[in-house]
Protein backbone atom coordinates (compact mmCIF):
# COMPACT_ATOMS: atom_id res chain seq x y z
CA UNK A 1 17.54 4.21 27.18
CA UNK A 2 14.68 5.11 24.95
CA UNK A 3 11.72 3.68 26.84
CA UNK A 4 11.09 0.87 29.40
CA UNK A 5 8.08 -1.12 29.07
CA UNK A 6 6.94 -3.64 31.70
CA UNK A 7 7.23 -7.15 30.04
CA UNK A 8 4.08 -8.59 31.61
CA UNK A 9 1.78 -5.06 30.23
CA UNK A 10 3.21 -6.28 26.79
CA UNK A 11 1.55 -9.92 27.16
CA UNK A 12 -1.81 -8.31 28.33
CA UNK A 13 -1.51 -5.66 26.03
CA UNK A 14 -4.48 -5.31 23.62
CA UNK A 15 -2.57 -6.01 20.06
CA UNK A 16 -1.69 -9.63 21.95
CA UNK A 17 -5.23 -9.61 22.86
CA UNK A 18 -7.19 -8.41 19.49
CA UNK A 19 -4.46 -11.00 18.08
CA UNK A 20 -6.27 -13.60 19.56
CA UNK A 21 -9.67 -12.80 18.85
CA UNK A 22 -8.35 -11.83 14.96
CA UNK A 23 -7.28 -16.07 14.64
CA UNK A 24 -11.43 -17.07 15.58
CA UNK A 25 -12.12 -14.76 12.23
CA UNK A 26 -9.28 -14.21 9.73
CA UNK A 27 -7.43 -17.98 8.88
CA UNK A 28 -4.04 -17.20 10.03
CA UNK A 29 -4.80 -13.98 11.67
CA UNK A 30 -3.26 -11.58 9.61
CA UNK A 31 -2.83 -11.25 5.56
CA UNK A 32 0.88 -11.17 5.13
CA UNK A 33 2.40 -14.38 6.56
CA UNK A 34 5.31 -12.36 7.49
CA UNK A 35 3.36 -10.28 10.54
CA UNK A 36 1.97 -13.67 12.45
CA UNK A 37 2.82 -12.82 15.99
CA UNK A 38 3.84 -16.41 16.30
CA UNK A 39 7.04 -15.73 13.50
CA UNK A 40 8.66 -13.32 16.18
CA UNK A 41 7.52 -13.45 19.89
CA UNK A 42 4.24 -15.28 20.41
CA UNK A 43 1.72 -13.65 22.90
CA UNK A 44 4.04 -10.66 23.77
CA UNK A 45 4.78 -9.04 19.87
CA UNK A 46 2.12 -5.86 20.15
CA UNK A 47 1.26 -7.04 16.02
CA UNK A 48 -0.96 -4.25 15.43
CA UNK A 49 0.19 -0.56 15.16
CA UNK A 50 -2.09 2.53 15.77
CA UNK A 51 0.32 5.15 13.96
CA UNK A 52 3.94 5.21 12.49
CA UNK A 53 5.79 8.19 11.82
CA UNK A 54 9.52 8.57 11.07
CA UNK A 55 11.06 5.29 12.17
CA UNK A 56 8.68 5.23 15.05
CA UNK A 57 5.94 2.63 16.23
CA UNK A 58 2.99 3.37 18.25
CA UNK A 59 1.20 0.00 18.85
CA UNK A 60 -2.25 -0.26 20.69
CA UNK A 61 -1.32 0.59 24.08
CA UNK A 62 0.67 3.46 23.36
CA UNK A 63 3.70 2.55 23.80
CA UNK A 64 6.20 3.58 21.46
CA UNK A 65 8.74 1.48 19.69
CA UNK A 66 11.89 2.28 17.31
CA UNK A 67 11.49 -0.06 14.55
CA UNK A 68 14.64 -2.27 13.99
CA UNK A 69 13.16 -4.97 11.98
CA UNK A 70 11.71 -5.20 8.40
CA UNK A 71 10.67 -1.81 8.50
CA UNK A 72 7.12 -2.29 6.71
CA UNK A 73 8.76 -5.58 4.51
CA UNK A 74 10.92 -3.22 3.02
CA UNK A 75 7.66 -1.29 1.40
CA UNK A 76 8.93 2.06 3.44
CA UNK A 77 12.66 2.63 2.49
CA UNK A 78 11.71 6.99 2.75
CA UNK A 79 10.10 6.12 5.96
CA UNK A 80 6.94 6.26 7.87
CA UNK A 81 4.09 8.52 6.48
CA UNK A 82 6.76 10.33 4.31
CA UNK A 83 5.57 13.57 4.42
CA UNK A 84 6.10 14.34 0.66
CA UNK A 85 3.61 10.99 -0.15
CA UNK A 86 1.53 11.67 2.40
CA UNK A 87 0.60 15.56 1.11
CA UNK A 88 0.44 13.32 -2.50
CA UNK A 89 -2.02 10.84 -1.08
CA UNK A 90 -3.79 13.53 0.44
CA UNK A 91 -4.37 15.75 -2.34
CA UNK A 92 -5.32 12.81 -4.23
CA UNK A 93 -8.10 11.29 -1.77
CA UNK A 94 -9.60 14.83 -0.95
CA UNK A 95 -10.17 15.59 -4.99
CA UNK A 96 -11.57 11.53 -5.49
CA UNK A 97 -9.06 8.53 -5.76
CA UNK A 98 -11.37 6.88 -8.15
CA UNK A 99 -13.70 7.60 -11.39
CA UNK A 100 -14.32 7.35 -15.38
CA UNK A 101 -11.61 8.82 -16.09
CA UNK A 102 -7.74 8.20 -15.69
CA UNK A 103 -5.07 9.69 -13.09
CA UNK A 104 -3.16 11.66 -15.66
CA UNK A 105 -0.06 11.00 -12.82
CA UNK A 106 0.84 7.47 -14.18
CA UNK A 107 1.97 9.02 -17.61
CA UNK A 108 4.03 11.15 -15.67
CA UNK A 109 5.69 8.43 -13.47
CA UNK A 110 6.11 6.15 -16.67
CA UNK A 111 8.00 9.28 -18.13
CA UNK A 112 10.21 9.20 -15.07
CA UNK A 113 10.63 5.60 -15.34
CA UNK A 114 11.66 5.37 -18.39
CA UNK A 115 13.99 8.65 -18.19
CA UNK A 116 15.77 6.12 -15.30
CA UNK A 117 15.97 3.37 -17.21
CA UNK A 118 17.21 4.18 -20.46
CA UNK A 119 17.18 0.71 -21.83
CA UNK A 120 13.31 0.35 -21.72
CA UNK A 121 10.69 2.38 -23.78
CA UNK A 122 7.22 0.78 -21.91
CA UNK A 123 6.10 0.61 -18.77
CA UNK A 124 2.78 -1.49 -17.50
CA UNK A 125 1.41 -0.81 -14.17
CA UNK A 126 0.00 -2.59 -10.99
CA UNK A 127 -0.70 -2.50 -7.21
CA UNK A 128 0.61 -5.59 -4.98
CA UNK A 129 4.03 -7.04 -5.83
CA UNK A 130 3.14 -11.03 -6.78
CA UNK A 131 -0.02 -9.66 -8.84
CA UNK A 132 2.40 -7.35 -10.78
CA UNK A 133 5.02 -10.40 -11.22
CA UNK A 134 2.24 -12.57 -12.41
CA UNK A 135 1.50 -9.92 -14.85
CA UNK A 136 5.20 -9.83 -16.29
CA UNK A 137 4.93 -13.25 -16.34
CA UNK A 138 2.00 -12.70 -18.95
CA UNK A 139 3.80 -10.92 -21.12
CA UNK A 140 6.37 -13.26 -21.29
CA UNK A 141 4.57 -15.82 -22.10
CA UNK A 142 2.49 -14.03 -24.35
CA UNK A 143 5.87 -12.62 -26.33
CA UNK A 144 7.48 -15.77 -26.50
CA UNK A 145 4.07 -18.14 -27.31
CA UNK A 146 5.78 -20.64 -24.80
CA UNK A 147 4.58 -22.20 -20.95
CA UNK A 148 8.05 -22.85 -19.11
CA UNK A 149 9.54 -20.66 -16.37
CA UNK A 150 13.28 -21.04 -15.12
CA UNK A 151 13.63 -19.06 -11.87
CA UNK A 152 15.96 -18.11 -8.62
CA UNK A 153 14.45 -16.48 -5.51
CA UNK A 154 11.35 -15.88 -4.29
CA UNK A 155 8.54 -14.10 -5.92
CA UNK A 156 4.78 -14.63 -4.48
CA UNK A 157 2.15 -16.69 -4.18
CA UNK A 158 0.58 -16.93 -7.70
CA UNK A 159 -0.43 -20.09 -8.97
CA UNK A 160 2.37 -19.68 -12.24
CA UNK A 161 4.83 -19.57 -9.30
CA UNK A 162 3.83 -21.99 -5.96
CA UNK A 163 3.52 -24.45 -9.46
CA UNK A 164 7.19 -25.42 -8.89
CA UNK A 165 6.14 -27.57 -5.48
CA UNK A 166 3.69 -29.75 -7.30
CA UNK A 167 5.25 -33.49 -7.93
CA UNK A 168 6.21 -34.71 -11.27
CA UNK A 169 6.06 -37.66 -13.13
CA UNK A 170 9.87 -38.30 -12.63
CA UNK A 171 9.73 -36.91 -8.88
CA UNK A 172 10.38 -40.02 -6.46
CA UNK A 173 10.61 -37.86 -3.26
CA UNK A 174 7.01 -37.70 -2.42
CA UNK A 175 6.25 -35.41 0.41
CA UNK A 176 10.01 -34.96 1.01
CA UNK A 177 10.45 -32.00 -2.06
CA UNK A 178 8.44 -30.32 0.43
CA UNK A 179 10.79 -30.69 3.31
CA UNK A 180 14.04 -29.95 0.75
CA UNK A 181 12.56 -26.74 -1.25
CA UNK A 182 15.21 -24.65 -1.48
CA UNK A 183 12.93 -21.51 -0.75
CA UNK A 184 10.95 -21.98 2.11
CA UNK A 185 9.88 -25.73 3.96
CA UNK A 186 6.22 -26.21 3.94
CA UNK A 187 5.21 -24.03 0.82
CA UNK A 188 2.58 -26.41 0.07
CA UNK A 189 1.12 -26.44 -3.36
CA UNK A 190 -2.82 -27.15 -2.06
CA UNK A 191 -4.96 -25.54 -4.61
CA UNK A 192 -2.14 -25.13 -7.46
CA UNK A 193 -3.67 -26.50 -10.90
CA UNK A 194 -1.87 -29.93 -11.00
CA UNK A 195 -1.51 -29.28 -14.72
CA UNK A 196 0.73 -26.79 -13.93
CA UNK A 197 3.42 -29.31 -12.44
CA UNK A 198 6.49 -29.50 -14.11
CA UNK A 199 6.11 -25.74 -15.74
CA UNK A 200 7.83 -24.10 -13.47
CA UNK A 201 12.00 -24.61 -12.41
CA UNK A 202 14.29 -23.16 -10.07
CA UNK A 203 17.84 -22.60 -9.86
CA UNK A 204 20.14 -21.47 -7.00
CA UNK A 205 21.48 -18.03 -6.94
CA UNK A 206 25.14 -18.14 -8.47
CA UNK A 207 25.20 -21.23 -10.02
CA UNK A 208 24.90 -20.51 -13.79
CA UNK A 209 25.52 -24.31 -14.45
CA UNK A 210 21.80 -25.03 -12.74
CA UNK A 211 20.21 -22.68 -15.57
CA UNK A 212 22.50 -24.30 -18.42
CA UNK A 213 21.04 -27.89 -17.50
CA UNK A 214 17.46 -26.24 -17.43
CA UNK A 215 18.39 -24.24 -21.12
CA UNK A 216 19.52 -27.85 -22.51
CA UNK A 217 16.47 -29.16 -21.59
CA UNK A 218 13.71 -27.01 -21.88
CA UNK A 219 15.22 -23.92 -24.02
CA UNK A 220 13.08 -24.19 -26.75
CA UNK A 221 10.18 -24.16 -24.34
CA UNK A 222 11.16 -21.29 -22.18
CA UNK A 223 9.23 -18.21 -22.21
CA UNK A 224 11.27 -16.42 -18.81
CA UNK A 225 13.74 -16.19 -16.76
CA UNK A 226 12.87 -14.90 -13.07
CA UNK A 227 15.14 -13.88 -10.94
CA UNK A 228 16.11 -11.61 -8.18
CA UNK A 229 19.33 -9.75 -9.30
CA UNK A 230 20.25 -9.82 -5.75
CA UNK A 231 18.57 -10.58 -2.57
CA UNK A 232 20.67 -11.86 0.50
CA UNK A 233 23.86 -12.66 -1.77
CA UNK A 234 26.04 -10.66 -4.46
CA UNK A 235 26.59 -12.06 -7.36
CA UNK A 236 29.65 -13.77 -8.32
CA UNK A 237 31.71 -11.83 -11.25
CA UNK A 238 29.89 -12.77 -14.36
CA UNK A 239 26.38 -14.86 -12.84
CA UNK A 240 24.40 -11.87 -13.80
CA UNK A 241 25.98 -11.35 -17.43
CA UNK A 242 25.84 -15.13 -18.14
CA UNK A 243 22.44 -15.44 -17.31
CA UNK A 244 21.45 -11.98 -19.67
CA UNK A 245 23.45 -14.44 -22.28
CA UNK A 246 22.13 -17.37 -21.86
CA UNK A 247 18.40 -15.92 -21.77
CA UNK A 248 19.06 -13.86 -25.54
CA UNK A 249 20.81 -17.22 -26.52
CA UNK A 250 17.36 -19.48 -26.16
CA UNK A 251 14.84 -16.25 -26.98
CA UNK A 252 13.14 -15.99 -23.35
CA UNK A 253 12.50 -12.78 -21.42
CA UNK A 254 15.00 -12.03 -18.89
CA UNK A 255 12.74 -10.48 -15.89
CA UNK A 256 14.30 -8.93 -12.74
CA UNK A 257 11.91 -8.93 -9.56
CA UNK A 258 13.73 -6.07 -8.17
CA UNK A 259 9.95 -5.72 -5.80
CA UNK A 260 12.87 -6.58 -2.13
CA UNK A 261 15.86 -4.90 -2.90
CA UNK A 262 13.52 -2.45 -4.76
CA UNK A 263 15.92 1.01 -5.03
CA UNK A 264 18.08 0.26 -1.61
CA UNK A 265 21.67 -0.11 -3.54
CA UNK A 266 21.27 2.70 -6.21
CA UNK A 267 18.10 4.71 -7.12
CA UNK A 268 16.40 2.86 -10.04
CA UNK A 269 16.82 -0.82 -8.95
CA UNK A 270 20.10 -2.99 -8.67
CA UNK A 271 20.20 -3.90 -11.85
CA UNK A 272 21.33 -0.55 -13.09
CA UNK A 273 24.54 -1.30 -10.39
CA UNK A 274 25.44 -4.33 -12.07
CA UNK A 275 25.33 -2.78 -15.57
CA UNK A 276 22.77 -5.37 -16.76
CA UNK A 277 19.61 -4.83 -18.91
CA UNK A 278 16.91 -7.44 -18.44
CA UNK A 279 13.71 -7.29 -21.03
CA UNK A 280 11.82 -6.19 -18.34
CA UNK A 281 12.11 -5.39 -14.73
CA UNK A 282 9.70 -5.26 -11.84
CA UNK A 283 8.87 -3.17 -8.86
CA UNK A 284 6.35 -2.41 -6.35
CA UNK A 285 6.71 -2.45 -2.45
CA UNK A 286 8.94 1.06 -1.89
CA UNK A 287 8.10 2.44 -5.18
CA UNK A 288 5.44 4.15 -3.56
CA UNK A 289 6.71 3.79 -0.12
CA UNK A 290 4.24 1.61 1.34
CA UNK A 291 1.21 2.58 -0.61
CA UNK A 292 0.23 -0.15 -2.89
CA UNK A 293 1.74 0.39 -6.65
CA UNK A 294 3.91 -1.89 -9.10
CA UNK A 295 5.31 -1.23 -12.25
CA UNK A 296 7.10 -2.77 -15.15
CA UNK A 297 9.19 -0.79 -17.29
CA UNK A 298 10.60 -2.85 -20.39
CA UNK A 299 11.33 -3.67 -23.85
CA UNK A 300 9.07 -2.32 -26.99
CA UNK A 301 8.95 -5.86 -28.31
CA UNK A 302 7.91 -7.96 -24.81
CA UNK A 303 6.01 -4.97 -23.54
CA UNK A 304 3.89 -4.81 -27.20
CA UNK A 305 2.51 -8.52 -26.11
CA UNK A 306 0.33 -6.98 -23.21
CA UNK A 307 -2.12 -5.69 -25.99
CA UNK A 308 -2.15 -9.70 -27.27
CA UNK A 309 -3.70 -11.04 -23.66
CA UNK A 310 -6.18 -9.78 -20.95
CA UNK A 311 -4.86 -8.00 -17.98
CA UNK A 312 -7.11 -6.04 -16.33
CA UNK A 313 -8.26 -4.64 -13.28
CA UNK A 314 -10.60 -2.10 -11.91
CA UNK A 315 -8.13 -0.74 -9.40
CA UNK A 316 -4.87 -0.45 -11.46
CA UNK A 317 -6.67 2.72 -12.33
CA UNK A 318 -7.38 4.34 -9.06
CA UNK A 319 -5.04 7.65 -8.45
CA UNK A 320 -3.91 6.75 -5.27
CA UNK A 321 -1.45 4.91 -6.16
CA UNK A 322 0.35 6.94 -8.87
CA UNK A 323 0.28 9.80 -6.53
CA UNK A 324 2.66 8.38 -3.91
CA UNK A 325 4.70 6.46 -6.62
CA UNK A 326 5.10 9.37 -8.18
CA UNK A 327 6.32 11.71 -4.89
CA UNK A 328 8.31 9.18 -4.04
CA UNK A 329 10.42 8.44 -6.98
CA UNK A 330 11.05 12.59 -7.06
CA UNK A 331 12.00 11.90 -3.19
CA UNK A 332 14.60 9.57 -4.21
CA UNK A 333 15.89 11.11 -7.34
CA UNK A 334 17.01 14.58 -5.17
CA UNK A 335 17.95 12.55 -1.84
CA UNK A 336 20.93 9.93 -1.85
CA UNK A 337 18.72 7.31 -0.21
CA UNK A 338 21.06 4.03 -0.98
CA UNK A 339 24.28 6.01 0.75
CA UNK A 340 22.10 6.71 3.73
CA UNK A 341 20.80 3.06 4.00
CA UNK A 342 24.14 1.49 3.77
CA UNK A 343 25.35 3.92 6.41
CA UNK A 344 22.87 2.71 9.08
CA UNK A 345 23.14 -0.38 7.80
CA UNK A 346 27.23 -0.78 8.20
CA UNK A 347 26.69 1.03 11.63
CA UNK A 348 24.23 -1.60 12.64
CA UNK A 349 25.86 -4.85 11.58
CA UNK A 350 29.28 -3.31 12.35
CA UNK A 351 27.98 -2.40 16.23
CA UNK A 352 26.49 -6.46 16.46
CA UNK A 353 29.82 -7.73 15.31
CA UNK A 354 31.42 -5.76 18.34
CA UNK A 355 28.78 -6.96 20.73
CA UNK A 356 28.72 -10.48 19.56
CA UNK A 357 32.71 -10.74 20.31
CA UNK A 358 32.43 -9.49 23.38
CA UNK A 359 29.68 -11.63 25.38
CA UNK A 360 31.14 -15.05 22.83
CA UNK A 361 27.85 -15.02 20.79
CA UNK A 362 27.29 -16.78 17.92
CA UNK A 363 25.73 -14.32 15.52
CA UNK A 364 25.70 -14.75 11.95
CA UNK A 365 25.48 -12.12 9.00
CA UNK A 366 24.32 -12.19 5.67
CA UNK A 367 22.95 -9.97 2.83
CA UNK A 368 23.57 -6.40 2.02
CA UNK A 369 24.02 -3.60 4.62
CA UNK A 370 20.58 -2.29 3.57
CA UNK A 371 18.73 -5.71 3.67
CA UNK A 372 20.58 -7.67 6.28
CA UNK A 373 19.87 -10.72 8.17
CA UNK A 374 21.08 -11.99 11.25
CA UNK A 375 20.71 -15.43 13.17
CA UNK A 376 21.99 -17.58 15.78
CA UNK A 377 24.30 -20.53 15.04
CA UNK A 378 23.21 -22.68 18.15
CA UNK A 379 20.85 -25.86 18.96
CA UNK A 380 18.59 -22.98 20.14
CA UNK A 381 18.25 -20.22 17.80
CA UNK A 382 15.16 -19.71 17.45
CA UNK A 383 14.64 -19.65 21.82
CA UNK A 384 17.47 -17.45 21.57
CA UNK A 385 16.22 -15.05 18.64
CA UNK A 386 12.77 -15.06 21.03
CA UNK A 387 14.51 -13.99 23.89
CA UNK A 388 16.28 -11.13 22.08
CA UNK A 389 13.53 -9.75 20.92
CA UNK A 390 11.34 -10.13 23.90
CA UNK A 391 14.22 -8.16 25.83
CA UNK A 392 14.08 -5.57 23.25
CA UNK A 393 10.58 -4.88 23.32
CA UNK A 394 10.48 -3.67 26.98
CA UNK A 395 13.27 -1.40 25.66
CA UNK A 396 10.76 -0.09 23.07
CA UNK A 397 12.35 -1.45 19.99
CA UNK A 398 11.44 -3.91 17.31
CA UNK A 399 13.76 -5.92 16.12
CA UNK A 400 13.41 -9.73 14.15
CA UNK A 401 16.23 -11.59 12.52
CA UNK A 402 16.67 -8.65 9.83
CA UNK A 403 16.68 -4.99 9.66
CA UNK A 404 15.82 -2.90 6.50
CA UNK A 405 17.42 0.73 7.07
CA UNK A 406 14.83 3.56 6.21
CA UNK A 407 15.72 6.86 5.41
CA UNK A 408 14.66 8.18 9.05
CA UNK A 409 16.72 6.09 11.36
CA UNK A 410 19.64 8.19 12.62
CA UNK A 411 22.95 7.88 14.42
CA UNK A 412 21.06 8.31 17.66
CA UNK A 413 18.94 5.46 16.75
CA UNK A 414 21.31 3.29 16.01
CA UNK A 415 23.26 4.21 19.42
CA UNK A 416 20.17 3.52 21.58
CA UNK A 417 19.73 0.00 19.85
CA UNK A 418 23.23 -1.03 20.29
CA UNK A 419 23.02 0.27 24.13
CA UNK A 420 20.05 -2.02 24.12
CA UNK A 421 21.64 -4.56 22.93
CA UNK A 422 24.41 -4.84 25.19
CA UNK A 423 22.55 -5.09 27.87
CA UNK A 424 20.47 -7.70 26.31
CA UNK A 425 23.26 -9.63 24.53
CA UNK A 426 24.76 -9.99 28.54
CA UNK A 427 21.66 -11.77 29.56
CA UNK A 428 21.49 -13.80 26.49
CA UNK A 429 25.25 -15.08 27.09
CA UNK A 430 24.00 -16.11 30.71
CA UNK A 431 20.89 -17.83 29.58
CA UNK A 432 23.46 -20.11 27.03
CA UNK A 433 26.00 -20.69 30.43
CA UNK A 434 22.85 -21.56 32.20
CA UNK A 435 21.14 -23.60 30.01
CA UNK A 436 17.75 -21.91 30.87
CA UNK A 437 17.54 -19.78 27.77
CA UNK A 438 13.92 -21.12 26.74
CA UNK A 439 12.19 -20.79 30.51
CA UNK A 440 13.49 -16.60 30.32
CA UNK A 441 11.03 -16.15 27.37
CA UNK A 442 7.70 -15.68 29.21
CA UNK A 443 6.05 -17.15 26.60
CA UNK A 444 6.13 -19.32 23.78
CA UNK A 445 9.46 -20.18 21.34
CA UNK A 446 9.33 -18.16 17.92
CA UNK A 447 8.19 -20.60 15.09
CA UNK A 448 10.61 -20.92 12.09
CA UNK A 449 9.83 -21.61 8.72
CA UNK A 450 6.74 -21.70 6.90
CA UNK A 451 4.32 -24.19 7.70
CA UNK A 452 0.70 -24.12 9.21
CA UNK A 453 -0.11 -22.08 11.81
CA UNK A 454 -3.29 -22.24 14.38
């Protein structure tokens, strides 16, 4: 085994600790909903880090963990402090990260974006991932000269977006549309223009007939469609090519959020797997490999609108930015980063599957190899997803209820998880026999979903 770390030094560590003291100052403690202690062990996950390197962890306390989990939100497919980005970010910050004048890097990275996708001829940059979706939202909008959005998956927290929660005129469920939202429960719309309500549509991954019966209604109006070309489910033979039709059919922009799966299933984004062209298509997260930058490379004729509307921001030109994106994409155009990520991945899910027929345990799978998820189907899931990972931290490994491969994790990695988690799994399968899984925990029951947290 890796590491052993005593289970009671982990709940008196000092990331539990500055956790605590973090929730009197910062509402919610943390700025990315997705690292609240509470979402994976409450009072024992370490939550802050004082270096990663590699695929390694080293939290407060100094004790060092192999992350297994979301691996940075996906934001660090190359790695930890890559050191190709890092010597980029470096050179960058010691000759100034910010002036009058322009990084000349971001002509160069459009030049390589464009050279990998062959379909587009513009490309209009950002930093965060929601703020750059909001911006090819714009466009869209701006292009087409109409309001309406039809979308599938998740993409933010913008207004343009969170817009599809607010109650309609013709919406008798009241509070309940909360409770049913097929993206997360509890994404309340407090602070969304009420205006807005009514813009904004979803449909559900796969089912092209949900985007017909928003086409026959609001076509005419539609300035977008926003999707994710593939998240936690393929797409069925011919979704993705009857949406592209149906979108050039009524005149709105086809946009691919490609900021999750980012370049995981083929360098250049997913889209370019599935053979399909959107009008524009979006990226940020791993495109600099965890240093803020987004991009959207598209059409001449969408793209063009940008000069018709005000985007602008003082920071989309700092150099930092560029820099990494830039030593990254050259990272993953010589290395066969996808190949490697579905390797570890396969090896993961393939070493659970084993495990999970051998103590009886009823582990679930879904998404691709190289953004997987994994949960329990019991009255108790989230005590026993708790318990798992509680266990697995005194191992010294991270782990959640999904794993994004990085280019770093290894064979050897993967062994001493799996070694791990036999060990662990046995104990889990006793706690279920026993009926005692919740009283093993030491702490708190994970909280699932998203809804308000102290």
């Amino acid at each position: 085994m890796a590491t052993t770390i005593d289970p009671a030094a982990l709940r008196a560590g000092k990331g539990p600790e500055l956790y605590r003291k973090a929730k009197t100052m910062i509402p919610g403690g943390t700025g990315l909903f997705g690292h609240r202690q509470e979402l994976h062990a409450p009072e024992q996950w370490p939550t802050y880090f004082a270096e990663a390197k590699g695929s390694e962890v080293v939290d407060l306390d100094g004790n060092r963990f192999i992350d297994f989990a979301s691996c940075g939100i996906g934001a660090t497919a190359l790695g930890y402090a890559d050191p190709d980005v890092v010597q980029a970010v470096t050179n960058r910050v010691a000759n100034g990260s910010m002036c009058m004048l322009n990084p000349p890097d971001e002509v160069e990275l459009a030049e390589l974006l464009l050279q990998l996708h062959p379909w587009a001829s513009k490309v209009r940059f950002g930093r965060l991932g929601g703020e750059t979706m909001a911006i090819a939202v714009r466009i869209a909008r701006a292009h087409t000269g109409r309001d309406h959005i039809a979308f599938c998956g998740y993409h933010g927290w913008h207004d343009w977006y969170i817009s599809a929660n607010l109650p309609t005129d013709d919406d008798d469920r009241g509070s309940d549309r909360l409770g049913n939202w097929h993206l997360m429960p509890g994404l309340e719309p407090k602070g969304v223009p009420a205006g807005l309500a009514g813009t904004t549509m979803p449909f559900t991954y796969n089912k092209i007939d949900e985007l017909k019966a928003i086409i026959d209604s609001h076509g005419d109006r539609l300035a977008a469609i926003v999707m994710e070309p593939t998240r936690n489910l393929f797409p069925e033979p011919g979704f993705l090519e009857g949406v592209r039709e149906l979108a050039t059919q009524c005149g709105a922009c086809l946009v691919f959020d490609e900021i999750t799966i980012s370049w995981k299933l083929t360098c250049g984004g997913a889209h370019l797997k599935y053979g399909i062209e959107p009008d524009m298509a979006v990226f940020a997260k791993s495109l600099a490999n965890g240093v803020p930058m987004g991009a959207i490379v598209g059409r001449t004729e969408p793209m063009d609108a940008f000069q018709d509307t005000f985007c602008s921001s003082a920071f989309w030109s700092e150099g930092i930015g560029p820099a990494a994106a830039l030593a990254a994409v050259k990272k993953h155009m010589r290395l066969d980063v996808p190949a490697h990520l579905d390797h570890i991945g396969n090896a993961v899910r393939a070493g659970l599957r084993e495990l999970a027929a051998k103590y009886d345990m009823p582990l679930a799978f879904s998404g691709h190899p190289c953004l997987q998820y994994f949960g329990f189907d019991h009255p108790e899931a989230a005590a026993l997803q708790t318990l798992w990972t509680v266990r697995m931290l005194t191992h010294g490994l991270l782990i959640t209820g999904s794993f994004y491969p990085m280019w770093t994790h290894t064979d050897a990695h993967v062994d001493t998880y799996l070694e791990a988690c036999d060990e662990v799994f046995a104990e889990l399968a006793d706690a279920i026999a026993a009926n005692d899984i919740e009283s093993r925990i030491g702490g708190p029951v994970k909280i699932t979903g998203l809804r308000r947290l102290a």
